[in-house]
N, C-alpha and C. Protein backbone atom coordinates (compact mmCIF):
# COMPACT_ATOMS: atom_id res chain seq x y z
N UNK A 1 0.86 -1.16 0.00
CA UNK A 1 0.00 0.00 0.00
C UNK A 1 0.90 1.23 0.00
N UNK A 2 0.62 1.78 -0.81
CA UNK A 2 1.43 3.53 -0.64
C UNK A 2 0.86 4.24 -0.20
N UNK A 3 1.53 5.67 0.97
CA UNK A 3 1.10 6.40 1.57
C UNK A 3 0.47 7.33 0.65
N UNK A 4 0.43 7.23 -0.58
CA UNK A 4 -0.47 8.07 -1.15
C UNK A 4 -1.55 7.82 -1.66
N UNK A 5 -2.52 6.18 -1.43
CA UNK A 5 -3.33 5.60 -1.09
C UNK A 5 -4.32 6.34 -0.31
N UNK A 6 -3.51 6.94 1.03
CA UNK A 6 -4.29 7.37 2.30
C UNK A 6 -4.12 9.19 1.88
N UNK A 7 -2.64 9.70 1.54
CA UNK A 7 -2.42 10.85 2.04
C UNK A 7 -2.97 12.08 0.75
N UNK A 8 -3.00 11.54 -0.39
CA UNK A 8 -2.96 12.53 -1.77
C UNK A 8 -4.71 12.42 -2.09
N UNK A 9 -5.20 13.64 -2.19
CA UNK A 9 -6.65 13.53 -2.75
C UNK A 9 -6.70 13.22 -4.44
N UNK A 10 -7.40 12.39 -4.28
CA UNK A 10 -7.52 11.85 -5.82
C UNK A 10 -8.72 13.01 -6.46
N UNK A 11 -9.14 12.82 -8.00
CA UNK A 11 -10.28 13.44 -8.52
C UNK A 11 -11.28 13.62 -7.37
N UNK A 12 -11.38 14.91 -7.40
CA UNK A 12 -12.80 15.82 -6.80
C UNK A 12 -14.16 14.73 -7.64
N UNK A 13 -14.06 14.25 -8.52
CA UNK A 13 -15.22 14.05 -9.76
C UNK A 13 -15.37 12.01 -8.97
N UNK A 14 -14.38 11.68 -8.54
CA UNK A 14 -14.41 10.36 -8.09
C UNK A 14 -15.36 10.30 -6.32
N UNK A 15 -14.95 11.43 -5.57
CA UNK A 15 -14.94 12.25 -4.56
C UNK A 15 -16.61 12.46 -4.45
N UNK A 16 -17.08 12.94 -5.45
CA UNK A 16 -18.58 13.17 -5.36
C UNK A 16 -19.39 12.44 -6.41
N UNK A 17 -18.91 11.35 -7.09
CA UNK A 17 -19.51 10.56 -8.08
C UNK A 17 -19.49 9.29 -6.38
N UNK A 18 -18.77 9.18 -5.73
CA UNK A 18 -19.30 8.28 -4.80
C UNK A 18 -19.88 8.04 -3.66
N UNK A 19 -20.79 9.81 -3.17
CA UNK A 19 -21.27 10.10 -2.17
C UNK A 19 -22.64 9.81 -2.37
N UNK A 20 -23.03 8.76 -1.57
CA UNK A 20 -24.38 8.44 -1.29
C UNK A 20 -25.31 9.03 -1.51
N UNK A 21 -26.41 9.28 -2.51
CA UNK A 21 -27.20 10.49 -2.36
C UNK A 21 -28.16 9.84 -1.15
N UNK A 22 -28.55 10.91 -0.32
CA UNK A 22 -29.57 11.14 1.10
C UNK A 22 -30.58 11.74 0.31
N UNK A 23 -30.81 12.31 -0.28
CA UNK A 23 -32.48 12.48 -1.15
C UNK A 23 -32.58 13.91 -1.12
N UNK A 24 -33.50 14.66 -1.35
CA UNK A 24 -33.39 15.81 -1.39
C UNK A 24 -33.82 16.84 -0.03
N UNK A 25 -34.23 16.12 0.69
CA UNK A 25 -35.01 16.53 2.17
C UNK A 25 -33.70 17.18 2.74
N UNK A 26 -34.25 18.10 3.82
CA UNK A 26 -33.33 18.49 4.60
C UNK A 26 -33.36 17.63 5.94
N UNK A 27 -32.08 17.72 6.34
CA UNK A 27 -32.28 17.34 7.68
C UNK A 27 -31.17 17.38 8.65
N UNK A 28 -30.99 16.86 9.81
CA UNK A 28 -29.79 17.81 10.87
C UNK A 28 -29.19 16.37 11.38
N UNK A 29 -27.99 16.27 11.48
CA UNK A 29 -26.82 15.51 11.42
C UNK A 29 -26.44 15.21 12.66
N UNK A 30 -26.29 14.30 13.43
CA UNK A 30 -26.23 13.82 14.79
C UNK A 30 -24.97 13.03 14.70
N UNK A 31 -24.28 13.33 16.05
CA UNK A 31 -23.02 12.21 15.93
C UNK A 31 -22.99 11.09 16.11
N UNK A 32 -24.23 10.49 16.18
CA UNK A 32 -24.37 8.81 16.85
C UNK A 32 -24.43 8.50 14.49
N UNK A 33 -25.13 9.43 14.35
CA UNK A 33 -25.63 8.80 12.59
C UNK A 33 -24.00 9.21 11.57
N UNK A 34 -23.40 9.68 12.05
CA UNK A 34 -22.14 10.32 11.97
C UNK A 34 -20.81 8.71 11.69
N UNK A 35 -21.17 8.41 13.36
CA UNK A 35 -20.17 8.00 13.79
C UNK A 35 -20.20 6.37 13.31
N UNK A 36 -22.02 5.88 12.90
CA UNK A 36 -22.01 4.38 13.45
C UNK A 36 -22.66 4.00 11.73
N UNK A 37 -23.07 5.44 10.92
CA UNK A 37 -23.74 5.27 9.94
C UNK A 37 -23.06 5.91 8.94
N UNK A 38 -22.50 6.93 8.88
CA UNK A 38 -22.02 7.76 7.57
C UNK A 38 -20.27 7.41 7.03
N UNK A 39 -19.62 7.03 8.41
CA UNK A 39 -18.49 6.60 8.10
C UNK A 39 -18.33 4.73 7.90
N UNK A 40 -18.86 4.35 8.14
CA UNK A 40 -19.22 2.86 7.90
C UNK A 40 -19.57 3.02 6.12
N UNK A 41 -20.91 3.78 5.87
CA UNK A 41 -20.97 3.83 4.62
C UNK A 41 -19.43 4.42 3.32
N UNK A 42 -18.77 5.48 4.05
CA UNK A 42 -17.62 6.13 3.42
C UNK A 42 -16.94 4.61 3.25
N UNK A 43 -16.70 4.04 4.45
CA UNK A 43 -15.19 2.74 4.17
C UNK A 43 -16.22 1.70 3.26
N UNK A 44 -17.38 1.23 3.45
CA UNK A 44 -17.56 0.79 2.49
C UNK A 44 -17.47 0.73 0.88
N UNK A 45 -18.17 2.37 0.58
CA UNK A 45 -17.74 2.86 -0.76
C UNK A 45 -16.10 2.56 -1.38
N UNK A 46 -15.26 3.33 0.17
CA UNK A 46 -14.17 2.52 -0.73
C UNK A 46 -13.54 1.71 -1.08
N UNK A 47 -14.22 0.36 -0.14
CA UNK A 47 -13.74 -0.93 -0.35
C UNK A 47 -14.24 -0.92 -1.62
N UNK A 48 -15.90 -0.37 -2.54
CA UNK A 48 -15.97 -1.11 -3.32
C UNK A 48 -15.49 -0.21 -4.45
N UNK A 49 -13.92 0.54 -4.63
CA UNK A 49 -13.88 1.30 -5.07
C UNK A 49 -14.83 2.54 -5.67
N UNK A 50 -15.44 3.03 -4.68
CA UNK A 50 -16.51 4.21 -5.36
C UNK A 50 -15.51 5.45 -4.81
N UNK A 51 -15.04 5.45 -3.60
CA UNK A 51 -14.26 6.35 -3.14
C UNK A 51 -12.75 6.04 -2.95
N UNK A 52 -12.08 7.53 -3.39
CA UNK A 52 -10.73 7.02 -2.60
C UNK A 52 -10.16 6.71 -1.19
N UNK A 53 -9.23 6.67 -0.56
CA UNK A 53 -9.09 6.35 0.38
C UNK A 53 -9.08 7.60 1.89
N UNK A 54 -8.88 8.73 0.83
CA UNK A 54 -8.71 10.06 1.49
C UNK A 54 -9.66 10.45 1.60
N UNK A 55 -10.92 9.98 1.42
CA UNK A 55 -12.85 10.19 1.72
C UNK A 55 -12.70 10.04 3.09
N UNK A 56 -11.71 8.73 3.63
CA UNK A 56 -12.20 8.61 5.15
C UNK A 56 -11.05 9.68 5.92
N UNK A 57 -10.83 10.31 5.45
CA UNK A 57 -9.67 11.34 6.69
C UNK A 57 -9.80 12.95 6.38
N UNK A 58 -11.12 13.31 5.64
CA UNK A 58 -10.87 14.71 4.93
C UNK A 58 -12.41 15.10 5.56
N UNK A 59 -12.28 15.50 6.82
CA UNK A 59 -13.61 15.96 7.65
C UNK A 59 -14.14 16.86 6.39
N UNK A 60 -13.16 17.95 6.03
CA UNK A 60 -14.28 19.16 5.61
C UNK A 60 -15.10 18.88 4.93
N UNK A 61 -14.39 17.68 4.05
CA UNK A 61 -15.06 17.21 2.91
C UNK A 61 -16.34 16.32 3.60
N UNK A 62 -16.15 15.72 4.38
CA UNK A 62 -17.61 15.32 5.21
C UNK A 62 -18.51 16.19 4.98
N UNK A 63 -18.06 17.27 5.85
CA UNK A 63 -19.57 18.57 6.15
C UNK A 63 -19.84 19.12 4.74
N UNK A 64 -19.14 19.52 3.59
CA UNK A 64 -19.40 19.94 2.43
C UNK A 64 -20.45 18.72 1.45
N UNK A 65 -20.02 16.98 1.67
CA UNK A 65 -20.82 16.59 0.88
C UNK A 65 -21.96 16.40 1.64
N UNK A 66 -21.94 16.72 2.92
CA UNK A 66 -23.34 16.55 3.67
C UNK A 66 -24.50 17.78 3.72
N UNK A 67 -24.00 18.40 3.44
CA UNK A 67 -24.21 19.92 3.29
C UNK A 67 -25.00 20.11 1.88
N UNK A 68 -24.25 19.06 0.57
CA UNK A 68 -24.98 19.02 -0.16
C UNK A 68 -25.96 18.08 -0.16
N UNK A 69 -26.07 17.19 0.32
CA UNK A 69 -27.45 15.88 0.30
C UNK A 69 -28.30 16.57 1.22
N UNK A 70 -28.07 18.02 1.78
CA UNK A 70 -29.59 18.65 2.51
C UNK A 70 -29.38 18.77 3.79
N UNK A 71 -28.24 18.32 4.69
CA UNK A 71 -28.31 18.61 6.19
C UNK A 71 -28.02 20.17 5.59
N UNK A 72 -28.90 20.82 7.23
CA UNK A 72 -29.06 22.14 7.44
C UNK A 72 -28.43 22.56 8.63
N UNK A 73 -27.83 21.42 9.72
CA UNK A 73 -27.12 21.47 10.63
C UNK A 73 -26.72 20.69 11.60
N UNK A 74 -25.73 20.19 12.94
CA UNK A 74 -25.44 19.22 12.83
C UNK A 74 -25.19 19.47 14.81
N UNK A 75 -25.66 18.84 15.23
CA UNK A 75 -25.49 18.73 16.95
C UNK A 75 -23.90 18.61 17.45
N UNK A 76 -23.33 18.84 16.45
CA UNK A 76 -22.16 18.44 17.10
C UNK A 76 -20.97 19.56 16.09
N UNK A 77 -20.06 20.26 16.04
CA UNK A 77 -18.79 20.78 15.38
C UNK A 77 -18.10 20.12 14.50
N UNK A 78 -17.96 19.88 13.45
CA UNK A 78 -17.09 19.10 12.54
C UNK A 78 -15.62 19.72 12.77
N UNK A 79 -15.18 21.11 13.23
CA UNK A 79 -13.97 21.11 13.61
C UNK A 79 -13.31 20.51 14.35
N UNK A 80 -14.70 20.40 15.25
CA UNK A 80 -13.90 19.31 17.08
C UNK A 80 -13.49 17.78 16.37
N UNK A 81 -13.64 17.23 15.19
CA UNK A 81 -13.34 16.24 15.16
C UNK A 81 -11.87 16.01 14.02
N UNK A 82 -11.34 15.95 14.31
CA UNK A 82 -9.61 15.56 14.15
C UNK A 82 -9.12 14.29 13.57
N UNK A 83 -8.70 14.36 12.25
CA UNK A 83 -8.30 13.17 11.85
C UNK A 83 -6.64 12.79 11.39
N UNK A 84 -5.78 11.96 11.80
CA UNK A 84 -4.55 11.80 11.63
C UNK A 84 -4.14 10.43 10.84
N UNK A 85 -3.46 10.55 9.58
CA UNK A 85 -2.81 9.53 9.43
C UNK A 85 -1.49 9.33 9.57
N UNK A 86 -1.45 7.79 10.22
CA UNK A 86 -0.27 7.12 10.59
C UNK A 86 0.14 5.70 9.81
N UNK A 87 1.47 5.44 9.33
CA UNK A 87 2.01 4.41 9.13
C UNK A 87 2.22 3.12 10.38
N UNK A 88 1.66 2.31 10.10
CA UNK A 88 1.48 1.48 11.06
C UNK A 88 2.63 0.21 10.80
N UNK A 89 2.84 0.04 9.60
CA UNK A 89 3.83 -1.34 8.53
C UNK A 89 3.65 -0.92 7.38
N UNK A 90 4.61 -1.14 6.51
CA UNK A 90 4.44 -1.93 4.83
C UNK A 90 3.12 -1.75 4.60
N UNK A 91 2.03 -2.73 5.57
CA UNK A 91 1.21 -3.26 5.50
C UNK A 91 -0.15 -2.68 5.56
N UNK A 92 0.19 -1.71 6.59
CA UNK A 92 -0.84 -1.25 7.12
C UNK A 92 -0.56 0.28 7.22
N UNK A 93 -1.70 1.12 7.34
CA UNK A 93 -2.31 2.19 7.73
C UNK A 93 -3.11 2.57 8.38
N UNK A 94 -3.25 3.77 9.20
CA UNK A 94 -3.99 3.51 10.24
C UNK A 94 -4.90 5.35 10.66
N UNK A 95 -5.72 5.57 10.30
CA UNK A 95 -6.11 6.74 10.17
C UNK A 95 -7.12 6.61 11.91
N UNK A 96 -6.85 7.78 12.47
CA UNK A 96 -7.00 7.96 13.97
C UNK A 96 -7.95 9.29 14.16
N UNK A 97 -9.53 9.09 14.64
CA UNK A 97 -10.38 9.96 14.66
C UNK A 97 -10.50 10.25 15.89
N UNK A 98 -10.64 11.61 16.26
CA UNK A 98 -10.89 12.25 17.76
C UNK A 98 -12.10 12.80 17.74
N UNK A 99 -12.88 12.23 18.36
CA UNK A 99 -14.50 13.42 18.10
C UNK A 99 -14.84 13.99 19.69
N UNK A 100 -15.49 14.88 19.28
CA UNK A 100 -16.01 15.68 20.46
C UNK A 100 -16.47 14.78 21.56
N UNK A 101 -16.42 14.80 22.67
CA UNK A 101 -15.96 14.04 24.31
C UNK A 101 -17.70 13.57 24.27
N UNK A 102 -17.86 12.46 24.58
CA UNK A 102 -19.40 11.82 24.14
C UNK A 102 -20.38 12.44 24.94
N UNK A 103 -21.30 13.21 24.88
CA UNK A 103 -22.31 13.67 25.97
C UNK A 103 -23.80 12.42 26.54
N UNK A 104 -23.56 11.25 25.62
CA UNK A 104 -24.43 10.09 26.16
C UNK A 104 -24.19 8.93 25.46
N UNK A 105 -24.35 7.68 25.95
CA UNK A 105 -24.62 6.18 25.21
C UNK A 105 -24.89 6.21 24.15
N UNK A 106 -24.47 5.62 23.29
CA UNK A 106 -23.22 5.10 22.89
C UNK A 106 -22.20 5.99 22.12
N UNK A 107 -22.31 7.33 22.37
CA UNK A 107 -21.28 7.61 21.25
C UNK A 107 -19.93 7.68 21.54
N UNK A 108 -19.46 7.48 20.21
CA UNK A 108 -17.38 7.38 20.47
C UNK A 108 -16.72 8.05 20.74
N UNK A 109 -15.52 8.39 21.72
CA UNK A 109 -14.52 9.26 21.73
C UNK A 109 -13.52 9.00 21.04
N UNK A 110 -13.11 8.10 20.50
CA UNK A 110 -12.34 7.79 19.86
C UNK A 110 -12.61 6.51 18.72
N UNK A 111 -12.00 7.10 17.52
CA UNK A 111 -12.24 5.25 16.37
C UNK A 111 -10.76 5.68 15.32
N UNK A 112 -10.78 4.23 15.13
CA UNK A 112 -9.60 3.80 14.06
C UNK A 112 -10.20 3.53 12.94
N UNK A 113 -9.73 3.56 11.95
CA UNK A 113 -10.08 2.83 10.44
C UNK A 113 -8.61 2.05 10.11
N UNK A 114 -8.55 0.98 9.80
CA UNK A 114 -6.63 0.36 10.07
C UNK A 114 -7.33 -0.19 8.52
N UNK A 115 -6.38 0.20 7.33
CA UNK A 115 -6.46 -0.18 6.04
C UNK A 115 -5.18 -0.74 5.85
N UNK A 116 -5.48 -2.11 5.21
CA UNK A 116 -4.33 -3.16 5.19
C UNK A 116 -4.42 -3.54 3.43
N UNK A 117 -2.95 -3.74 3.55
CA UNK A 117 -2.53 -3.60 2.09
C UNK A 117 -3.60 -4.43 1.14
N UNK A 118 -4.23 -5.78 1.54
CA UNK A 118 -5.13 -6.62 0.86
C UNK A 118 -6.61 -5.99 0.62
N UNK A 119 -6.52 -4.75 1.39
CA UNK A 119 -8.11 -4.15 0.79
C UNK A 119 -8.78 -3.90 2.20
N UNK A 120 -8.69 -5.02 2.64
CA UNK A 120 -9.69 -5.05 4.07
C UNK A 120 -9.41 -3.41 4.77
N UNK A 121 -10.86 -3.13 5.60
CA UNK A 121 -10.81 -2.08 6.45
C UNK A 121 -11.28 -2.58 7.61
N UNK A 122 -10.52 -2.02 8.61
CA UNK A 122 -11.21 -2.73 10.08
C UNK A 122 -11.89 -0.90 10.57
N UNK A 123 -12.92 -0.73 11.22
CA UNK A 123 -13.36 0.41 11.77
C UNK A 123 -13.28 0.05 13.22
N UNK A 124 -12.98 0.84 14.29
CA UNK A 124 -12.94 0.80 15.90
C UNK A 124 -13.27 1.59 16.09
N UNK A 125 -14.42 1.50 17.56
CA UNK A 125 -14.65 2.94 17.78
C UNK A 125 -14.42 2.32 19.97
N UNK A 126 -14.26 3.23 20.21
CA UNK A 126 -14.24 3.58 22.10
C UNK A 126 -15.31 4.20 22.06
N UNK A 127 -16.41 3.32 22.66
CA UNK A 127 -17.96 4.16 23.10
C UNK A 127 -18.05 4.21 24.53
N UNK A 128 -18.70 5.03 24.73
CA UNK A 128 -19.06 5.84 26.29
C UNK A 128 -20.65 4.11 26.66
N UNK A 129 -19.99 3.67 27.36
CA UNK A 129 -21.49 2.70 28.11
C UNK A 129 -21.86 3.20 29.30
N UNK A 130 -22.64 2.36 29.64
CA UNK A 130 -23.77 2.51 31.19
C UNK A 130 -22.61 2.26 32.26
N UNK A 131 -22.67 3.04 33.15
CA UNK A 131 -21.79 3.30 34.81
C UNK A 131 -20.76 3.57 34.41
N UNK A 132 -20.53 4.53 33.67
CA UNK A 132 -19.28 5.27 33.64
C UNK A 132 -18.13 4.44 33.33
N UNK A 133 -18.23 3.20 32.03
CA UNK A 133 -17.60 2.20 31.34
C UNK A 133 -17.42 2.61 29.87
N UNK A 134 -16.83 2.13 29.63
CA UNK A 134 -16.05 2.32 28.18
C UNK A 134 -16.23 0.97 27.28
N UNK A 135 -16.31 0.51 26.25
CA UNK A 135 -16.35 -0.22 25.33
C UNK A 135 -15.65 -0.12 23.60
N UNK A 136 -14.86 -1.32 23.21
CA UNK A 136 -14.27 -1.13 22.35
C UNK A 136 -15.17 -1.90 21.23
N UNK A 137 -15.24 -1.17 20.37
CA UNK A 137 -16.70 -1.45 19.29
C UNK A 137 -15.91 -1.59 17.67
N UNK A 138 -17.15 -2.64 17.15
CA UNK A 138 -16.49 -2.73 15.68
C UNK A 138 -17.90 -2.34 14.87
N UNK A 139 -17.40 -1.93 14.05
CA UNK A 139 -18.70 -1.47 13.13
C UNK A 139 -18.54 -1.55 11.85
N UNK A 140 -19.31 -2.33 10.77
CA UNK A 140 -19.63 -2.07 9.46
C UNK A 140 -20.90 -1.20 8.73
N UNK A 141 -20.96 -1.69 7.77
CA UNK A 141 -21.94 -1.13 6.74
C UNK A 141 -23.38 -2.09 7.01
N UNK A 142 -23.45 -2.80 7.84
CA UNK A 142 -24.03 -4.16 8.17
C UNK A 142 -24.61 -4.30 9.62
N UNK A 143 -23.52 -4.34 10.35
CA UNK A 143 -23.70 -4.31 11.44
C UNK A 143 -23.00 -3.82 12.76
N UNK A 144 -23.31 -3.80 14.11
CA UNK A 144 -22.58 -2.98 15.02
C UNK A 144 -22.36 -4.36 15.68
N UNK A 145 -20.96 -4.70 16.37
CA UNK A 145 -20.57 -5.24 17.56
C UNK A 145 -19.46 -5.30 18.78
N UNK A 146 -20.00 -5.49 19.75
CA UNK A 146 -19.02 -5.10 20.97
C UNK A 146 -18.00 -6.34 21.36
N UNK A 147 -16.49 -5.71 21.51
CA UNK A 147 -15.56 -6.62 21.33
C UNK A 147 -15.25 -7.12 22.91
N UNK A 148 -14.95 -5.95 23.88
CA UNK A 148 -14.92 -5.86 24.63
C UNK A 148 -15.01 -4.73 25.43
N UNK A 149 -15.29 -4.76 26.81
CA UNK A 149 -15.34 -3.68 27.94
C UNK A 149 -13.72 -3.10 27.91
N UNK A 150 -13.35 -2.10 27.84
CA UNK A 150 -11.79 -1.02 28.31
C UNK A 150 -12.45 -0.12 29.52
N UNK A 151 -10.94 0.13 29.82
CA UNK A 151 -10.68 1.18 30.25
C UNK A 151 -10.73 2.91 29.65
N UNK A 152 -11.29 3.69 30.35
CA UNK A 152 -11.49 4.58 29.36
C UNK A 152 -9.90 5.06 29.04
N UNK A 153 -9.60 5.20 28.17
CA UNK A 153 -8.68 5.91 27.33
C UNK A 153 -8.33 7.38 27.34
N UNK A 154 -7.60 7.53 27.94
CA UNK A 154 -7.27 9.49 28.34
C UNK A 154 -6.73 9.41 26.85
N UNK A 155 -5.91 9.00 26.05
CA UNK A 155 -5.71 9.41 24.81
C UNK A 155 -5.51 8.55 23.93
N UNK A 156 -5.27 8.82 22.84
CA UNK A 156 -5.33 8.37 21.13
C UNK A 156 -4.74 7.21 21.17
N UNK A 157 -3.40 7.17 21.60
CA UNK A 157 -2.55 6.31 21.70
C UNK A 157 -3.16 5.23 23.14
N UNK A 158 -3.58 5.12 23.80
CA UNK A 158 -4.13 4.43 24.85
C UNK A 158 -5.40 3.52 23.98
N UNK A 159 -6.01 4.15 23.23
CA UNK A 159 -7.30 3.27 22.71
C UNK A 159 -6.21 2.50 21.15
N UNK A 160 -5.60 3.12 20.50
CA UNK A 160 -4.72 2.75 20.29
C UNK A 160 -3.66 0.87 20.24
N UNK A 161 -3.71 1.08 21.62
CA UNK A 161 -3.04 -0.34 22.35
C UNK A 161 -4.26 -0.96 22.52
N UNK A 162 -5.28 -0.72 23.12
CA UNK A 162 -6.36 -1.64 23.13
C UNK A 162 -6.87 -2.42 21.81
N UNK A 163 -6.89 -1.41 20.68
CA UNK A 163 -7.76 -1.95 19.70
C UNK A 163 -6.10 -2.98 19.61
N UNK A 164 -5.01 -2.65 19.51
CA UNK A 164 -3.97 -3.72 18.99
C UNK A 164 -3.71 -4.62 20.06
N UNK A 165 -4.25 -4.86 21.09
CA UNK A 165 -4.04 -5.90 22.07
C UNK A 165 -4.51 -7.12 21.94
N UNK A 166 -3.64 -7.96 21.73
CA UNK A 166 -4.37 -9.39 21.93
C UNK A 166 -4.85 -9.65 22.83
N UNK A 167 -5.93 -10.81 22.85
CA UNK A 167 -6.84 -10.83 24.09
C UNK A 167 -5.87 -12.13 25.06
N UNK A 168 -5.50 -12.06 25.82
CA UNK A 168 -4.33 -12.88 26.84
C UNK A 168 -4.78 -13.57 27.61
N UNK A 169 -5.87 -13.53 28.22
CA UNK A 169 -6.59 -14.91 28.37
C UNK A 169 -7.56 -15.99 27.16
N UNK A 170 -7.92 -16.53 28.32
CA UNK A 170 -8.56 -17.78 27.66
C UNK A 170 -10.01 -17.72 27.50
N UNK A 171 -10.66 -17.37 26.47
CA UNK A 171 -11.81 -17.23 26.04
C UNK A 171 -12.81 -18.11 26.82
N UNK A 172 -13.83 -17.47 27.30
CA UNK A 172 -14.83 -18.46 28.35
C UNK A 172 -15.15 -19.98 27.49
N UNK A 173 -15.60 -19.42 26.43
CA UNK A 173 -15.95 -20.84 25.23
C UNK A 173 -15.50 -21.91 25.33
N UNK A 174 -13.60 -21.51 25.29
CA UNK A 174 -12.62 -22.94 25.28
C UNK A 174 -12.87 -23.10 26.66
N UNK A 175 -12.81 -22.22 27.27
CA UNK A 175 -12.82 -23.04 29.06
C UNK A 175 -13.94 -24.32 29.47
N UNK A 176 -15.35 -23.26 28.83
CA UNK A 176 -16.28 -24.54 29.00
C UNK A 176 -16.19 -25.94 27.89
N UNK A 177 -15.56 -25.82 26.98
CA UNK A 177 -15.50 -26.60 25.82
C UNK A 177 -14.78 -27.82 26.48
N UNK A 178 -13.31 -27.38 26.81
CA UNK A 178 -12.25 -28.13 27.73
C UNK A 178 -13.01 -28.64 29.00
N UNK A 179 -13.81 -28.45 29.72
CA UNK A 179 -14.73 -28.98 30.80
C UNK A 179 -15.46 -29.69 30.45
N UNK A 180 -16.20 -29.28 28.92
CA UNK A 180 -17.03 -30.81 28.46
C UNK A 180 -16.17 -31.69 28.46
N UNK A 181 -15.74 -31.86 27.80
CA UNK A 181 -14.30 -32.98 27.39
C UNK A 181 -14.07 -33.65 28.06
N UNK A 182 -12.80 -32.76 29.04
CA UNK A 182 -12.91 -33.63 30.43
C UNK A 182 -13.86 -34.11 31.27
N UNK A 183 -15.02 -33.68 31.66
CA UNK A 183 -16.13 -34.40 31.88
C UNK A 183 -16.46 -35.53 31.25
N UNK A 184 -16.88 -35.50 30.22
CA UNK A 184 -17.21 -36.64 29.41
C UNK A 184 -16.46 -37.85 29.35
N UNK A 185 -15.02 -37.61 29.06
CA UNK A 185 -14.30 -38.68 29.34
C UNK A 185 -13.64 -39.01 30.96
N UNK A 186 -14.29 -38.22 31.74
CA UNK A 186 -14.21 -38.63 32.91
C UNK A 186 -15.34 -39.87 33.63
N UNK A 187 -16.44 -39.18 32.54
CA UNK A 187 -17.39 -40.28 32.80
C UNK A 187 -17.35 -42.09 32.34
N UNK A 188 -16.78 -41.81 31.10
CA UNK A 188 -16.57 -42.52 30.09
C UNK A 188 -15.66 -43.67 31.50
N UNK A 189 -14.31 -42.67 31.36
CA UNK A 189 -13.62 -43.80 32.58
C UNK A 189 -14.32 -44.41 33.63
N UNK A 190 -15.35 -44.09 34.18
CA UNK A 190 -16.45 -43.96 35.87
C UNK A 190 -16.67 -45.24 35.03
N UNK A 191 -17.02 -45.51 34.07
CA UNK A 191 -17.99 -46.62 33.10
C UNK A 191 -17.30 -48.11 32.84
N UNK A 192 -16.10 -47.08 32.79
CA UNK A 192 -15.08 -48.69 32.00
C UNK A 192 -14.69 -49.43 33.01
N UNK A 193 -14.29 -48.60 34.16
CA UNK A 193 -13.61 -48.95 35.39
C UNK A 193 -14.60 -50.15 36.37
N UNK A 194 -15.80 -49.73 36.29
CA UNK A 194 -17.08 -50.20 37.08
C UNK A 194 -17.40 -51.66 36.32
């Protein structure tokens, strides 16, 4: 993958030949439809080449093509939200979103988009949960799911290590899986022995 994949804006004409039309209605832009709906749709487009890759890291360009499909205004600042790309490998890229500090369930303080040389896009987001908990979230064009409970993340680099952390224990699944087992052939022996 070349950094100019992520970093160089391709055709303006590619840019808005692949923005979703929203219909002609007006309407006002929320960061939950932002965060879990509009950028899910962006990485999709460019998996299926409709967009380039610099659709997902060019806010202004957010509020300008949203601006044209009819939002009239938006609960939240498109300045407050901050986008950085980073070289992660060869392999990988890793574009790092900061949005405005969540004012309720579920929205994100932080998400990744990690674009890997084979095409794939992974999206992460750090959502605000119930009792003052944090959650590390994956999201497509499809569907939303929760990976695990974190720690909240004072910064970029902290959610960062989480989304790249392997999980270091032992998944409840295999635990009970390994307990059938041994059970079973514990019984099995109770049987042969008798």
């Amino acid at each position: 993958m070349e950094d100019t994949d992520v970093l160089e804006k391709s055709d303006e004409q590619l840019v808005e030949e692949g923005a979703a039309e929203n219909g002609s209605a007006n309407f006002e832009m929320d960061l939950y439809t932002l965060q879990f709906r509009w950028i899910p749709s962006l990485i999709d487009a460019v998996v299926k080449g409709n967009l380039p890759c610099q659709a997902l890291v060019d806010v202004p360009w957010w509020e300008n093509c949203l601006k044209k499909q009819g939002m009239t205004k938006a609960d939240f600042s498109f300045e407050e939200i901050k986008a950085e790309v980073k070289k992660i490998s060869e392999e990988k890229r890793r574009i790092c979103l900061t949005f405005p500090y969540p004012k309720r369930v579920p929205l994100a303080k932080y998400a990744v988009i990690d674009l890997v040389a084979s095409g794939q896009i992974n999206y992460y987001t750090l959502e605000m949960s119930l009792d003052d908990t944090w959650v590390l979230g994956s999201q497509d064009i499809h569907r939303h799911s929760y990976i695990r409970q974190v720690p909240d993340c004072q910064t970029m680099a902290d959610f960062e290590r989480e989304v790249d952390r392997t999980y270091d224990g032992i998944p409840f699944l295999r635990i009970l899986i390994g307990l059938v087992i041994v059970l079973v052939f514990g019984i099995l022996i109770f049987f042969l022995i008798r």
